[in-house]
PDB file of N, CA and C in Angstrom:
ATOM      1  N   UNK A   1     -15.426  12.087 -29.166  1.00  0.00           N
ATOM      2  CA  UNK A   1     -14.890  12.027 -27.805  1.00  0.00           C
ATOM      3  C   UNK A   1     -14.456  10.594 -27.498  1.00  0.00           C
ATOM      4  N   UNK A   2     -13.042  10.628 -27.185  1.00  0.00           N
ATOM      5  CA  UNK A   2     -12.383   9.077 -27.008  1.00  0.00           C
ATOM      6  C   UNK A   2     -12.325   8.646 -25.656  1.00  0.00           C
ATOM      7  N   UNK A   3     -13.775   7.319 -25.308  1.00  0.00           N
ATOM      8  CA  UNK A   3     -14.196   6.971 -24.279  1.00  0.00           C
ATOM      9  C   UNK A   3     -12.820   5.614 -23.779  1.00  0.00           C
ATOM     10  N   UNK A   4     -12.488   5.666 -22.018  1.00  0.00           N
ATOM     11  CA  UNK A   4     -11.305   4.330 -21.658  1.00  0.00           C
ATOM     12  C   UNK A   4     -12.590   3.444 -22.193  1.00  0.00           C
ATOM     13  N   UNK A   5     -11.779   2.175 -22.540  1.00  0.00           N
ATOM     14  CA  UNK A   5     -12.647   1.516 -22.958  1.00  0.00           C
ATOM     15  C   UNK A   5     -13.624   0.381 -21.731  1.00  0.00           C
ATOM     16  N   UNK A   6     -13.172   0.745 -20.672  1.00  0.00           N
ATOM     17  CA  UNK A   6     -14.126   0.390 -19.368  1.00  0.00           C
ATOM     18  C   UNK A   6     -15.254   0.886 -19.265  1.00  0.00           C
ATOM     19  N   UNK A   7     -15.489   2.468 -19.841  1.00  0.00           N
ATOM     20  CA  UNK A   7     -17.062   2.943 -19.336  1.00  0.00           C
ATOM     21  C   UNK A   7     -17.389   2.834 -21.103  1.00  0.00           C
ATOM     22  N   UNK A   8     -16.935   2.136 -21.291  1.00  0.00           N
ATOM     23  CA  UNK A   8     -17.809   1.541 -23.000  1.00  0.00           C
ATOM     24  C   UNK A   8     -19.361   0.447 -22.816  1.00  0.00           C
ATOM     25  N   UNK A   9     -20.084   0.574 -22.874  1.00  0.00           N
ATOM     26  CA  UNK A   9     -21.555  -0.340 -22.235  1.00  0.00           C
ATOM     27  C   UNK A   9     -21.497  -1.236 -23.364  1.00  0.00           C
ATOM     28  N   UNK A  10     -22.391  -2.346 -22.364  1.00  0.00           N
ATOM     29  CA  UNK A  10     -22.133  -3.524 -23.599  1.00  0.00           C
ATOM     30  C   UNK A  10     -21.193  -4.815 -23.366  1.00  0.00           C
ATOM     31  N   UNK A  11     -20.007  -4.736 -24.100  1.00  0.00           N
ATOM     32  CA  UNK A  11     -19.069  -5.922 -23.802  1.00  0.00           C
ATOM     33  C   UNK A  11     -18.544  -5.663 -22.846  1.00  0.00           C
ATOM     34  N   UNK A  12     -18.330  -4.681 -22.182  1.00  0.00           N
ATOM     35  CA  UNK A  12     -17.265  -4.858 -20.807  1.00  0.00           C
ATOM     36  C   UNK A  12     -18.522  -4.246 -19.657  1.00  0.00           C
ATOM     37  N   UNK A  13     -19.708  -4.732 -19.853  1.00  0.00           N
ATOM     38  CA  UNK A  13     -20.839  -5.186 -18.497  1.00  0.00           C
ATOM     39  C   UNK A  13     -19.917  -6.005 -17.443  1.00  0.00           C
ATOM     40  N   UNK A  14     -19.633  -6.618 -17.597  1.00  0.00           N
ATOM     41  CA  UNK A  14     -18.733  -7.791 -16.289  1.00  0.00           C
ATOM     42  C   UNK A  14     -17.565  -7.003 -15.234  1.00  0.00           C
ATOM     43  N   UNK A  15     -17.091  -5.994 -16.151  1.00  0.00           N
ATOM     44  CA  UNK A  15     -16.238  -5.277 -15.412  1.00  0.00           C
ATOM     45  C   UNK A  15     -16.484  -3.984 -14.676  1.00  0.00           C
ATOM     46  N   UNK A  16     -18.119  -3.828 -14.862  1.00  0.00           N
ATOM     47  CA  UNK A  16     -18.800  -3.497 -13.724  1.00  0.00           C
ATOM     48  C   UNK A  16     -18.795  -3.405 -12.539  1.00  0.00           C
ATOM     49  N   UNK A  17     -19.085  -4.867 -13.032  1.00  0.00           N
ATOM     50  CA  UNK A  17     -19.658  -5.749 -11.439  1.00  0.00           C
ATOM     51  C   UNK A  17     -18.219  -5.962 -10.417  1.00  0.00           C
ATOM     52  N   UNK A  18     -16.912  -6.330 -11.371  1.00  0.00           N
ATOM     53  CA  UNK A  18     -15.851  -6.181 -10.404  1.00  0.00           C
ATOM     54  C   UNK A  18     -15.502  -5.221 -10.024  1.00  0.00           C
ATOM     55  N   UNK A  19     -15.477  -4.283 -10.496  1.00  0.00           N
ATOM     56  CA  UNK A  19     -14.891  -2.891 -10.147  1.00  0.00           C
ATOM     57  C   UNK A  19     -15.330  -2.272  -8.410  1.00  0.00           C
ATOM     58  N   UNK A  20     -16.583  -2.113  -8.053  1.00  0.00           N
ATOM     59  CA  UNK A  20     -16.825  -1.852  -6.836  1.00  0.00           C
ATOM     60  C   UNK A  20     -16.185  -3.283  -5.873  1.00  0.00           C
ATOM     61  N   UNK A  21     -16.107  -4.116  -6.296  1.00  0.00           N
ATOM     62  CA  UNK A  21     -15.353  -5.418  -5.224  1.00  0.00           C
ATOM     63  C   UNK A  21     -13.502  -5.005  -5.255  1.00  0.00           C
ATOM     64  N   UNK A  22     -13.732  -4.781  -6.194  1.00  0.00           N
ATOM     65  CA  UNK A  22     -11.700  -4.180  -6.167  1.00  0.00           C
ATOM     66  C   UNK A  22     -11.440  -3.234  -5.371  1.00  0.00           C
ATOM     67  N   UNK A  23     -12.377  -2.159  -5.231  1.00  0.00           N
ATOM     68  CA  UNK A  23     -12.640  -0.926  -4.178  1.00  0.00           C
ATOM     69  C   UNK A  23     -12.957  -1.021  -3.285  1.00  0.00           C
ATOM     70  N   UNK A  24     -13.994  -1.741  -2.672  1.00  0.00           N
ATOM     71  CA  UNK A  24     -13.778  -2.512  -1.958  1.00  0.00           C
ATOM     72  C   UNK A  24     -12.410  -3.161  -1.135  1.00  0.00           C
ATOM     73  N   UNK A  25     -12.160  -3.930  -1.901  1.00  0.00           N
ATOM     74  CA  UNK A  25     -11.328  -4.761  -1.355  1.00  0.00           C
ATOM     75  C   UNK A  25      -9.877  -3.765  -1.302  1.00  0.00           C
ATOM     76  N   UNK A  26      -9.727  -2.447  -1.762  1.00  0.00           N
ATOM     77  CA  UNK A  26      -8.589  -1.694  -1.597  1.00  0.00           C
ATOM     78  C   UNK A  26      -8.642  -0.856  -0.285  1.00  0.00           C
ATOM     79  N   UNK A  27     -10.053  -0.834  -0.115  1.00  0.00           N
ATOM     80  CA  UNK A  27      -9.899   0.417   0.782  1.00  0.00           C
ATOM     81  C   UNK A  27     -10.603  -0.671   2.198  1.00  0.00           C
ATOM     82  N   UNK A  28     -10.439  -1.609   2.428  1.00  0.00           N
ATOM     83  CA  UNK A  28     -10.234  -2.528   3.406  1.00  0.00           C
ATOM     84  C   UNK A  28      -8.800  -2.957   3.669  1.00  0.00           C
ATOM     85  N   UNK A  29      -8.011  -3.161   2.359  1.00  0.00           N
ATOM     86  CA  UNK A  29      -6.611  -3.700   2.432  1.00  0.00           C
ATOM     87  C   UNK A  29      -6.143  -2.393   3.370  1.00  0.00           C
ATOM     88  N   UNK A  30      -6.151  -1.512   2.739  1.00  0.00           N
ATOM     89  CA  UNK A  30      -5.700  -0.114   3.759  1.00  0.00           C
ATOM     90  C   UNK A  30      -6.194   0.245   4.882  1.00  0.00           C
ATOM     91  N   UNK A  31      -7.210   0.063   5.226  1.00  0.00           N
ATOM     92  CA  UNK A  31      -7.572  -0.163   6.716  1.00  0.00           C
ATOM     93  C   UNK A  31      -6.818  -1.270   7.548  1.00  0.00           C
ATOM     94  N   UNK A  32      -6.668  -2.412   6.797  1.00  0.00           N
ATOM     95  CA  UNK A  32      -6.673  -3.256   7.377  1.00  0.00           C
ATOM     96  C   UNK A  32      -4.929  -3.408   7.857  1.00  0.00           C
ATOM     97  N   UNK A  33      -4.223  -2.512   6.922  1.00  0.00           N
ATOM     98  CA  UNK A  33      -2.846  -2.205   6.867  1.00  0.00           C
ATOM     99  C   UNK A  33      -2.538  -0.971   8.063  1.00  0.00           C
ATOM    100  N   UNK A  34      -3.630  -0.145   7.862  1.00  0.00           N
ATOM    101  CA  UNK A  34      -3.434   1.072   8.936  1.00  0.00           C
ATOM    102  C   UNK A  34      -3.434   0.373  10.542  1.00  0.00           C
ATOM    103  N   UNK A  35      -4.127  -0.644  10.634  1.00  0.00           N
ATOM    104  CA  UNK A  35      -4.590  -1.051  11.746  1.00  0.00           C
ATOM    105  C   UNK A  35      -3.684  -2.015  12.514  1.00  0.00           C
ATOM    106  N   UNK A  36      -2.973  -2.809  11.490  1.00  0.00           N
ATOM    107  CA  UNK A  36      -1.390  -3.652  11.803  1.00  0.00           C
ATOM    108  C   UNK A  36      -0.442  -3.182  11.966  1.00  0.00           C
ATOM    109  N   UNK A  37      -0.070  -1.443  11.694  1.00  0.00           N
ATOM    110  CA  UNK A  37       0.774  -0.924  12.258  1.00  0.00           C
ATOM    111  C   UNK A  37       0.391  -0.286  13.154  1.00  0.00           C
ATOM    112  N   UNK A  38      -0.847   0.151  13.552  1.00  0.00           N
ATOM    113  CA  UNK A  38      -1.049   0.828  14.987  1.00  0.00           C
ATOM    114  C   UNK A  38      -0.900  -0.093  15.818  1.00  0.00           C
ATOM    115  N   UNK A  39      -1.134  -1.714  15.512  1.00  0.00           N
ATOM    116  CA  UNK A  39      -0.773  -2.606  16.911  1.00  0.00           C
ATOM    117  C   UNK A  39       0.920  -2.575  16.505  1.00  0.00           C
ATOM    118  N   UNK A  40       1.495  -2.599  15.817  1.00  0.00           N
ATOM    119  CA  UNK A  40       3.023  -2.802  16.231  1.00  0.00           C
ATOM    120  C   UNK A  40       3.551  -4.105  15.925  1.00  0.00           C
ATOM    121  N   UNK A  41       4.371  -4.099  15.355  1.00  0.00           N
ATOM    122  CA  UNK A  41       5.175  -5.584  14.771  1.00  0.00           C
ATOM    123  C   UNK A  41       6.193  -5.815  16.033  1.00  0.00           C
ATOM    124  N   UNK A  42       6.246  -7.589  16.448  1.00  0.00           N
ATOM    125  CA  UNK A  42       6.949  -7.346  17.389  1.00  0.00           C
ATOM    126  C   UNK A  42       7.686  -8.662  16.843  1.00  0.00           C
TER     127      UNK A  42
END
């Protein structure tokens, strides 16, 4: 069974730890995008 090589354990431990901060930080960018067009560009 041919694993992405992200959920491979071991050498790519580090990309762990970023992964929930990227998600994070995506699903804030989109809030934070939803929320600049409900005030309106003027």
């Amino acid at each position: 069974m041919h694993l992405p090589t992200f959920l491979l354990p071991g050498t790519h431990r580090p990309l762990l730890g970023i992964a929930p901060l990227l998600v994070v930080f995506l699903l804030f960018q989109r809030q934070f995008v939803q929320s600049f067009q409900r005030a309106g560009i003027r």
